[in-house]
Protein backbone atom coordinates (compact mmCIF):
# COMPACT_ATOMS: atom_id res chain seq x y z
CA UNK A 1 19.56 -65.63 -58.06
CA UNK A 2 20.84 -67.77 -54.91
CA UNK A 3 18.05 -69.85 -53.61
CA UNK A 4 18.40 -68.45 -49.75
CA UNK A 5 17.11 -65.16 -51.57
CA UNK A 6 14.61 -67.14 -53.43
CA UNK A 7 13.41 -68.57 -50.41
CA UNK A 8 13.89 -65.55 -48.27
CA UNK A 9 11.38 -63.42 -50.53
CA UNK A 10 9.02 -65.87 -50.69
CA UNK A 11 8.67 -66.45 -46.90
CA UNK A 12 8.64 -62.51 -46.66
CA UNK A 13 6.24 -62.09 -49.09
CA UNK A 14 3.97 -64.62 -47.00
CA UNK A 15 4.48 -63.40 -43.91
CA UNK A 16 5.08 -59.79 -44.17
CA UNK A 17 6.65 -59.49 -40.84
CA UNK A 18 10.32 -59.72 -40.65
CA UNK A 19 10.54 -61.61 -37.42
CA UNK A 20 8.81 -64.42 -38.04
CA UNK A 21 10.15 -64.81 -41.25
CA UNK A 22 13.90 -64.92 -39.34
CA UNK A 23 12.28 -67.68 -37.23
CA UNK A 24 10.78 -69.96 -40.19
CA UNK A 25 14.06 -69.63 -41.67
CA UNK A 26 16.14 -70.24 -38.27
CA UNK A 27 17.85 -66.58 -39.19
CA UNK A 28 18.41 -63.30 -37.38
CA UNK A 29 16.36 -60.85 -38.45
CA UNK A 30 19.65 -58.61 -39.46
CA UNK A 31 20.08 -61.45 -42.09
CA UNK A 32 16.70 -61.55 -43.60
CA UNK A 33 17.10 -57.55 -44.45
CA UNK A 34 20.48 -58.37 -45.91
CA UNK A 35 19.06 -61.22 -47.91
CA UNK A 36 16.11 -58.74 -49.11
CA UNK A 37 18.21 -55.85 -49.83
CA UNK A 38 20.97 -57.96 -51.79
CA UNK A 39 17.79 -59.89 -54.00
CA UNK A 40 16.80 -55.96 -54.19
CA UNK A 41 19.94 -54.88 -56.06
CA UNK A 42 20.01 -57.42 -58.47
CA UNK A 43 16.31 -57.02 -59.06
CA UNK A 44 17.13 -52.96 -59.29
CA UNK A 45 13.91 -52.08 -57.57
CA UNK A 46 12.52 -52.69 -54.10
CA UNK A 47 10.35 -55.65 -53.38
CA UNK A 48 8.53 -54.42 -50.40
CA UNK A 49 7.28 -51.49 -48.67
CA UNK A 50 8.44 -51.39 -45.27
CA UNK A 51 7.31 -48.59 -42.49
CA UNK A 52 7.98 -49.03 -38.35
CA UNK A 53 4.09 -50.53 -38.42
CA UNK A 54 4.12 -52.78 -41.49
CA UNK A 55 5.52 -54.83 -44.85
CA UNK A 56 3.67 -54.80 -47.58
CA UNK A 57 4.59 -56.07 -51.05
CA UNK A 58 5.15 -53.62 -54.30
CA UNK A 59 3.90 -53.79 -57.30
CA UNK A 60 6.86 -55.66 -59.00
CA UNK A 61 6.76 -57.95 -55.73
CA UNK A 62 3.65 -59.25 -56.09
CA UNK A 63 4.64 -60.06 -59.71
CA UNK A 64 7.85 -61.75 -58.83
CA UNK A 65 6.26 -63.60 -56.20
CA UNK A 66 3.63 -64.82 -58.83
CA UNK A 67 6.39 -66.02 -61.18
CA UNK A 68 8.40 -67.36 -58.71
CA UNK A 69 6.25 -69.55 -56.25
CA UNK A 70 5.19 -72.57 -58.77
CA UNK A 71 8.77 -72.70 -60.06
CA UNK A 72 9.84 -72.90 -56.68
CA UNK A 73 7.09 -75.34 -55.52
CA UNK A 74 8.40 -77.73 -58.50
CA UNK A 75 11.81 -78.04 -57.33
CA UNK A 76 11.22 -78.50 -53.61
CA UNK A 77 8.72 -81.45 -55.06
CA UNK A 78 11.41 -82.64 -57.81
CA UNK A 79 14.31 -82.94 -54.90
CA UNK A 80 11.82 -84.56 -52.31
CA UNK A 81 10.95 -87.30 -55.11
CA UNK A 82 14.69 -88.00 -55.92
CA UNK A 83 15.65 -88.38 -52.11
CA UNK A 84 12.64 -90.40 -51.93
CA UNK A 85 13.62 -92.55 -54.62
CA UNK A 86 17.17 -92.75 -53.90
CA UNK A 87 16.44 -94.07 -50.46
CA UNK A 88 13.54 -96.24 -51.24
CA UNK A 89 10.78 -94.36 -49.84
CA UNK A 90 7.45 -94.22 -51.22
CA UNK A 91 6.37 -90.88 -49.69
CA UNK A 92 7.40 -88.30 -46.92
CA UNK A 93 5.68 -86.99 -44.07
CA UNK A 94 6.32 -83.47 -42.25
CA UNK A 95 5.93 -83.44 -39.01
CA UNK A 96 6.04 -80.30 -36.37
CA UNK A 97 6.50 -80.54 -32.68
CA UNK A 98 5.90 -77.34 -30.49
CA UNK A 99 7.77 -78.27 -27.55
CA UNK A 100 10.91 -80.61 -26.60
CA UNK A 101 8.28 -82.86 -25.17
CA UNK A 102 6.31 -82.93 -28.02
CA UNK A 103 9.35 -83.49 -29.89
CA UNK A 104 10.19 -86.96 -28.03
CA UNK A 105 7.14 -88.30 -28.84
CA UNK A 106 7.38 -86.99 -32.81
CA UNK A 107 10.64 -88.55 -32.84
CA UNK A 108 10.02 -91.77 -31.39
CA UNK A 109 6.63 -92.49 -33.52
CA UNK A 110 9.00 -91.92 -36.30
CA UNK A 111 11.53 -94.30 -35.38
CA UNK A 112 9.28 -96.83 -35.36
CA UNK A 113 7.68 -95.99 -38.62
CA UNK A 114 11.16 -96.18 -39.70
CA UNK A 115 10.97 -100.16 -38.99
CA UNK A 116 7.20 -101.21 -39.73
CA UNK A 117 6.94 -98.90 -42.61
CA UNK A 118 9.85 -98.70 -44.49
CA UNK A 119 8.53 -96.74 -47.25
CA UNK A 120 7.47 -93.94 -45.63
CA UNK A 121 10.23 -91.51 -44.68
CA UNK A 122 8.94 -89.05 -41.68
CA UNK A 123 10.77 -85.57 -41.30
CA UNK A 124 10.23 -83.41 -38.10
CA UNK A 125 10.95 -79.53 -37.38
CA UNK A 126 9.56 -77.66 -34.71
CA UNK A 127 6.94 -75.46 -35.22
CA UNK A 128 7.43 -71.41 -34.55
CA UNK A 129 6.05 -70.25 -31.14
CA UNK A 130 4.97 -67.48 -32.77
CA UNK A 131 3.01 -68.74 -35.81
CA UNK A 132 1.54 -71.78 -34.49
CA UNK A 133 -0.61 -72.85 -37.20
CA UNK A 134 1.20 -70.91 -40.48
CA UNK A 135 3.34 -73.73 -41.34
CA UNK A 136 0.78 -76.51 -41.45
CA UNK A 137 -1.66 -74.42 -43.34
CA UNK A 138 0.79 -73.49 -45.90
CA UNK A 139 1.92 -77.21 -46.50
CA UNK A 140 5.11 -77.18 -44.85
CA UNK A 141 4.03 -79.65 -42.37
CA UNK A 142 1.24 -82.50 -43.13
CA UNK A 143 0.69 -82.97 -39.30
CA UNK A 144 1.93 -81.59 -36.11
CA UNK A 145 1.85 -82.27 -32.50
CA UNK A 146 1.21 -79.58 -30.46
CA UNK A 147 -0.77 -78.01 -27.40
CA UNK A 148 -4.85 -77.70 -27.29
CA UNK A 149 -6.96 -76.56 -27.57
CA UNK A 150 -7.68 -75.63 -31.23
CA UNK A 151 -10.27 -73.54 -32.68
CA UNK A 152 -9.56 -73.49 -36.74
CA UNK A 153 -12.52 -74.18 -38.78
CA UNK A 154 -10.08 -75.40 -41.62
CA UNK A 155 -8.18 -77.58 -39.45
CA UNK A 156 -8.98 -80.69 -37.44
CA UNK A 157 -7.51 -82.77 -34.52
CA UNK A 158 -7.55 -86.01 -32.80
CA UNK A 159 -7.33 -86.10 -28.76
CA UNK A 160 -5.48 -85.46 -26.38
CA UNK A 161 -2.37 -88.09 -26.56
CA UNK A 162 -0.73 -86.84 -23.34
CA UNK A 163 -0.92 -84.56 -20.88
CA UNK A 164 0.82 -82.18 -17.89
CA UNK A 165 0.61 -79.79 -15.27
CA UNK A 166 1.55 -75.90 -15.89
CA UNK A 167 4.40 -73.97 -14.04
CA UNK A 168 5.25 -70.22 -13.82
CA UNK A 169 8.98 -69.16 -14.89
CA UNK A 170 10.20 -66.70 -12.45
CA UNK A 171 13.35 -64.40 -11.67
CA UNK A 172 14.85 -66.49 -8.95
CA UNK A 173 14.77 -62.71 -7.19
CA UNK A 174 11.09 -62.38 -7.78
CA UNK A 175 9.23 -62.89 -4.12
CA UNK A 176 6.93 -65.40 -5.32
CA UNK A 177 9.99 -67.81 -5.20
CA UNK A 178 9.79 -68.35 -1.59
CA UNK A 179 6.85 -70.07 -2.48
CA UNK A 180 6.16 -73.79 -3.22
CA UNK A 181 3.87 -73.16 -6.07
CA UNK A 182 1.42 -70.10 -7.00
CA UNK A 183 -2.18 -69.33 -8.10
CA UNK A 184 -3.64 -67.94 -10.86
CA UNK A 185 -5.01 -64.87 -8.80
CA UNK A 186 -1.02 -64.55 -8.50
CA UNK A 187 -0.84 -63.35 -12.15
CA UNK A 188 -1.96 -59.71 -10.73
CA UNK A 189 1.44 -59.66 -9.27
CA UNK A 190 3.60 -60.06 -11.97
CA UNK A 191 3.77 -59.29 -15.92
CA UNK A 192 3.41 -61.85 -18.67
CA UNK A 193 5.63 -61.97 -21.24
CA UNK A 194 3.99 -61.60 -24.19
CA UNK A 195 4.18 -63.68 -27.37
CA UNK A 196 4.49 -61.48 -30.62
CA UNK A 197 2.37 -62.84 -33.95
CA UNK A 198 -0.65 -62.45 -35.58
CA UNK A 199 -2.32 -65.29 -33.32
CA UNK A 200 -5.97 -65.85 -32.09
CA UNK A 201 -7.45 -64.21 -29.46
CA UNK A 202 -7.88 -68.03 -27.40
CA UNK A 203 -4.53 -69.10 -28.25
CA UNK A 204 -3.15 -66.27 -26.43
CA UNK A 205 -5.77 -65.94 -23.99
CA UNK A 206 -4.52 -69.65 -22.88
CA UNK A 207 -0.85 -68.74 -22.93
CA UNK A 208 -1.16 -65.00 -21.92
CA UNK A 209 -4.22 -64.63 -19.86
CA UNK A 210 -5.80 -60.75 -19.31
CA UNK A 211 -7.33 -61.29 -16.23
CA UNK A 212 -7.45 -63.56 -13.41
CA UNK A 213 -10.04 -65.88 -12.54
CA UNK A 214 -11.07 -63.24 -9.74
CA UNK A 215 -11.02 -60.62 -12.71
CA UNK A 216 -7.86 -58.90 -11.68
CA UNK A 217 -6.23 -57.67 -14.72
CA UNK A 218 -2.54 -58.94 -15.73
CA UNK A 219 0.47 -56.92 -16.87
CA UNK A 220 1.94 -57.25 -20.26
CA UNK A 221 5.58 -57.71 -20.48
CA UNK A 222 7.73 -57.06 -23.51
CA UNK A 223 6.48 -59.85 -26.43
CA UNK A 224 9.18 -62.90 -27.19
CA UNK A 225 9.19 -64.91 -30.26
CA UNK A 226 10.75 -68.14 -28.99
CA UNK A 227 11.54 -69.65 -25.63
CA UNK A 228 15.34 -68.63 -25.29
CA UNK A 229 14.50 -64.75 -25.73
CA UNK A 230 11.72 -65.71 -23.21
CA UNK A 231 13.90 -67.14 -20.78
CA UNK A 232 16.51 -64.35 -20.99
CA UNK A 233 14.10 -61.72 -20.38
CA UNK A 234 12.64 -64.13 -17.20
CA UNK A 235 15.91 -64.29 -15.43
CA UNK A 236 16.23 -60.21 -16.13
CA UNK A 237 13.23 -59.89 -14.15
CA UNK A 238 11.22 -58.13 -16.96
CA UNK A 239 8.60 -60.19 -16.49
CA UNK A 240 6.98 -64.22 -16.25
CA UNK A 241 6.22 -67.00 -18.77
CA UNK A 242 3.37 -69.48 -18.39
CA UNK A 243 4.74 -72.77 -19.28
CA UNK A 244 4.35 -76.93 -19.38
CA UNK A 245 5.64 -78.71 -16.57
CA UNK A 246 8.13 -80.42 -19.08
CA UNK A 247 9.97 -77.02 -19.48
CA UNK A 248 11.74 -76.76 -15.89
CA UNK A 249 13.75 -79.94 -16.93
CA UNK A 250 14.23 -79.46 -20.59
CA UNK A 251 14.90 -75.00 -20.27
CA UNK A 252 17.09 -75.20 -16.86
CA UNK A 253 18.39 -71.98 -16.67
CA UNK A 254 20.57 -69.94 -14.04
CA UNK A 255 18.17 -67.27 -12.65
CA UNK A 256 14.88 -68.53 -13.51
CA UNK A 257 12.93 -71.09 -11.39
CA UNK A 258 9.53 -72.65 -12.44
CA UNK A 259 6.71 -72.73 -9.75
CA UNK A 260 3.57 -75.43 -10.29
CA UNK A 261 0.69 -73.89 -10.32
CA UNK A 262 -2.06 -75.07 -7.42
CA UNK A 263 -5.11 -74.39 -9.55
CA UNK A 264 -4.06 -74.28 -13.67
CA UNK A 265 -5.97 -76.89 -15.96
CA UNK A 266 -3.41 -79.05 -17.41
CA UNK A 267 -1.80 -79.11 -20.89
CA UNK A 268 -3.16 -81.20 -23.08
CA UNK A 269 -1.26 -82.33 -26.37
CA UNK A 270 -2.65 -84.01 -29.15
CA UNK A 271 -2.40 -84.25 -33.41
CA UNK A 272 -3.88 -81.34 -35.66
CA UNK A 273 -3.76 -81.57 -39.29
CA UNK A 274 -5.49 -79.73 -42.27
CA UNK A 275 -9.38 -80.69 -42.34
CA UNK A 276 -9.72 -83.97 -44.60
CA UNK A 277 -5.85 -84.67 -44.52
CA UNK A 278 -6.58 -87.37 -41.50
CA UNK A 279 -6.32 -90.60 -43.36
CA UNK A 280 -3.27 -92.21 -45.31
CA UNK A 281 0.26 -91.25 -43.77
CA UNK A 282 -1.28 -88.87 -40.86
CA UNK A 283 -3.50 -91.73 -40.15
CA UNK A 284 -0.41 -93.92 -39.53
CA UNK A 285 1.77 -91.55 -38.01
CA UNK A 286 -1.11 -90.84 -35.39
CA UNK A 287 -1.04 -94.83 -34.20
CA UNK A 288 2.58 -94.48 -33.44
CA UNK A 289 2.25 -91.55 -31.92
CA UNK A 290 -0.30 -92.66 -29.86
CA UNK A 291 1.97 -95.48 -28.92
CA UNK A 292 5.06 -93.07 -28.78
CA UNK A 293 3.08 -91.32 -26.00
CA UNK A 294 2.44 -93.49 -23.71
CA UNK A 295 6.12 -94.63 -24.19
CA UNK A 296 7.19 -91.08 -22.94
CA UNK A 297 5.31 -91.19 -20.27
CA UNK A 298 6.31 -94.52 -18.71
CA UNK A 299 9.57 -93.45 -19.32
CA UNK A 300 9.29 -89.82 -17.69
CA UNK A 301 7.73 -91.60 -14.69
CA UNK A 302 10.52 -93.99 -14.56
CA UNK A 303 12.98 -91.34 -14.28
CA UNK A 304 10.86 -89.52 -11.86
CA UNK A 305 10.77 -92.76 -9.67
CA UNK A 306 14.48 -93.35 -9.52
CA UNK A 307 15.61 -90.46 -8.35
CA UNK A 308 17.20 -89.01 -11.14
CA UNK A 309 14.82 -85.52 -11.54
CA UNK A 310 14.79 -84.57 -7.47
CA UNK A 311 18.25 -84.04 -6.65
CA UNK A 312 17.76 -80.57 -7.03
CA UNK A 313 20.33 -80.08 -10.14
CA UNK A 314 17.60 -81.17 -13.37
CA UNK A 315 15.18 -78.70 -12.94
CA UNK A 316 15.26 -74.87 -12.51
CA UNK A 317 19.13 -73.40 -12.83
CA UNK A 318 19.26 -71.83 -9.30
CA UNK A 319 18.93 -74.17 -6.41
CA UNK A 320 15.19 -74.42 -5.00
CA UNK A 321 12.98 -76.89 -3.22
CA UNK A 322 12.97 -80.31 -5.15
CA UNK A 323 9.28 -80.24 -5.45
CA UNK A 324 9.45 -76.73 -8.02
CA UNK A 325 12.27 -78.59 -10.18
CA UNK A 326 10.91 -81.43 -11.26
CA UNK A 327 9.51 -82.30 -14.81
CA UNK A 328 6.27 -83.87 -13.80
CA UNK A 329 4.75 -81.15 -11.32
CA UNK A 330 1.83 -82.36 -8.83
CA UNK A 331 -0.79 -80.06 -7.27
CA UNK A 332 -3.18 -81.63 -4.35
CA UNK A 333 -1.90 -85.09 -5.78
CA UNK A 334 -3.07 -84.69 -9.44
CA UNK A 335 -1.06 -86.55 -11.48
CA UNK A 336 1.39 -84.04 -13.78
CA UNK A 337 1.28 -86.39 -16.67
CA UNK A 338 -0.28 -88.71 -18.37
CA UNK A 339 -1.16 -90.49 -21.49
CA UNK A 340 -4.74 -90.93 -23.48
CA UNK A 341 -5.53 -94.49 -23.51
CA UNK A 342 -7.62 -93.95 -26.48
């Protein structure tokens, strides 16, 4: 049995939903069927049930599965302990980022764990758009980094470390983009992409609103599982994406231009771990990244200062007013970022 099968059932058999399996694995979905059907034949039975509203496990998946997992939890810990050892490191600590912004900051608090704590070894991976939490419930991450709120009674959460304005991704064709920025109530006037996943009801109320504050109600667009299908679909004009400010410099992309919004909360990003899992290496990793943070943001406001974000060619891919392109959006002169200083 080749371990991308092993691996591939096991996720599956999790999940139960083919695309976000493709997405923990960094697959197509086309490959996790092949990977499923091949472990099938050499099995000589089917592992799952599948209909056009749902995967379920069979009988002689669920016992494979139950074999499988604590042989296959063994060796992932046997091959983390000899990498460990073989490069000196008393432990290792998975982190998630959800965002390329978020992933700056993960990267840089690990750099400089790298040098004051030499025996800790911190790996990073982002963390699925559309299973926010699975991951770091599961074990696969011991701490992420990662938009608020959050409302999970088995997982906790320091504050905020940083935060941002929002912006709406447009069609460039759309005619909110003769604009300068939009409002909420402007939400009635265009369909949200949705984001497909078993998610909660305030996580996607937050990133895929029903209503407007007026009480207008919102059109759904077809649901995305990560931010390049998103953006494709933007610049096809089948519908708009509520994002961070960060994403009109980081996802420039011909055909889609990113509007502030006048009257949006900002994003607020901060650490969430598994309830009691706070102290130890998360406890250390969350100084750095505190540290990290406020790092990013001097730096972010550097750039921003010097020119290097407003001449109209770092922010959204079609040309548009300087002021919609940049990374740190303003609205009535609130600051677009900014860093905790606790």
């Amino acid at each position: 049995m080749e371990r991308d099968e092993v691996e591939c059932f096991l996720l599956l058999a999790q999940e139960l939903h083919f695309g976000r399996t493709a997405d923990r694995m960094r697959l197509s979905r086309a490959r996790v069927s092949q990977l499923v059907q091949r472990l099938e034949r050499r099995v000589g039975a089917p592992l799952f049930v599948r209909t056009s509203r749902r995967v379920g496990l069979t009988s002689l998946g669920r016992q494979l599965r139950a074999d499988l997992e604590p042989h296959h939890r063994a060796m992932d810990a046997a091959l983390a302990r000899a990498v460990a050892t073989a490069r000196g490191i008393d432990s290792v600590l998975h982190v998630g980022f959800s965002s390329p912004l978020t992933g700056e900051i993960v990267f840089k608090a690990a750099e400089a764990l790298r040098a004051s704590h030499p025996g800790l070894a911190v790996e990073i991976c982002e963390v699925p758009l559309s299973d926010p939490y699975g991951q770091l419930r599961s074990g696969y991450f011991d701490v992420q980094l990662q938009e608020f709120p959050v409302r999970e009674d088995d997982l906790g959460s320091g504050p905020a470390l940083i935060s941002e304005g929002r912006v709406l991704a447009l069609s460039s064709a759309h005619p909110l983009c003769a604009r300068d920025s939009v409002s909420l109530e402007d939400l009635a006037d265009v369909p949200l992409l949705m984001i497909e996943g078993e998610l909660p009801d305030y996580w996607l109320e937050r990133h895929v609103p029903s209503h407007t504050p007026s009480g207008q109600p919102i059109a759904r667009g077809p649901a995305v599982t990560n931010m390049q299908e998103a953006l494709i679909l933007v610049a096809g004009g089948r519908g708009a994406l509520l994002a961070a400010a960060h994403t009109t410099t980081y996802y420039a992309r011909p055909g889609v231009v990113y509007l502030p919004f006048a009257d949006a909360e900002p994003v607020g990003y901060g650490l969430v771990w598994r309830a009691g899992d706070h102290i130890g290496a998360v406890g250390t990793f969350a100084g750095a990244a505190r540290e990290a943070a406020r790092e990013v943001t001097r730096d972010i406001r550097g750039r921003r200062a010097a020119g290097r974000l407003l001449d109209g060619q770092d922010g959204a891919g079609d040309r548009a007013p300087a002021r919609r392109q940049t990374l740190v959006q303003r609205s009535h002169d609130r600051p677009g970022l900014s860093a905790s200083r606790t």
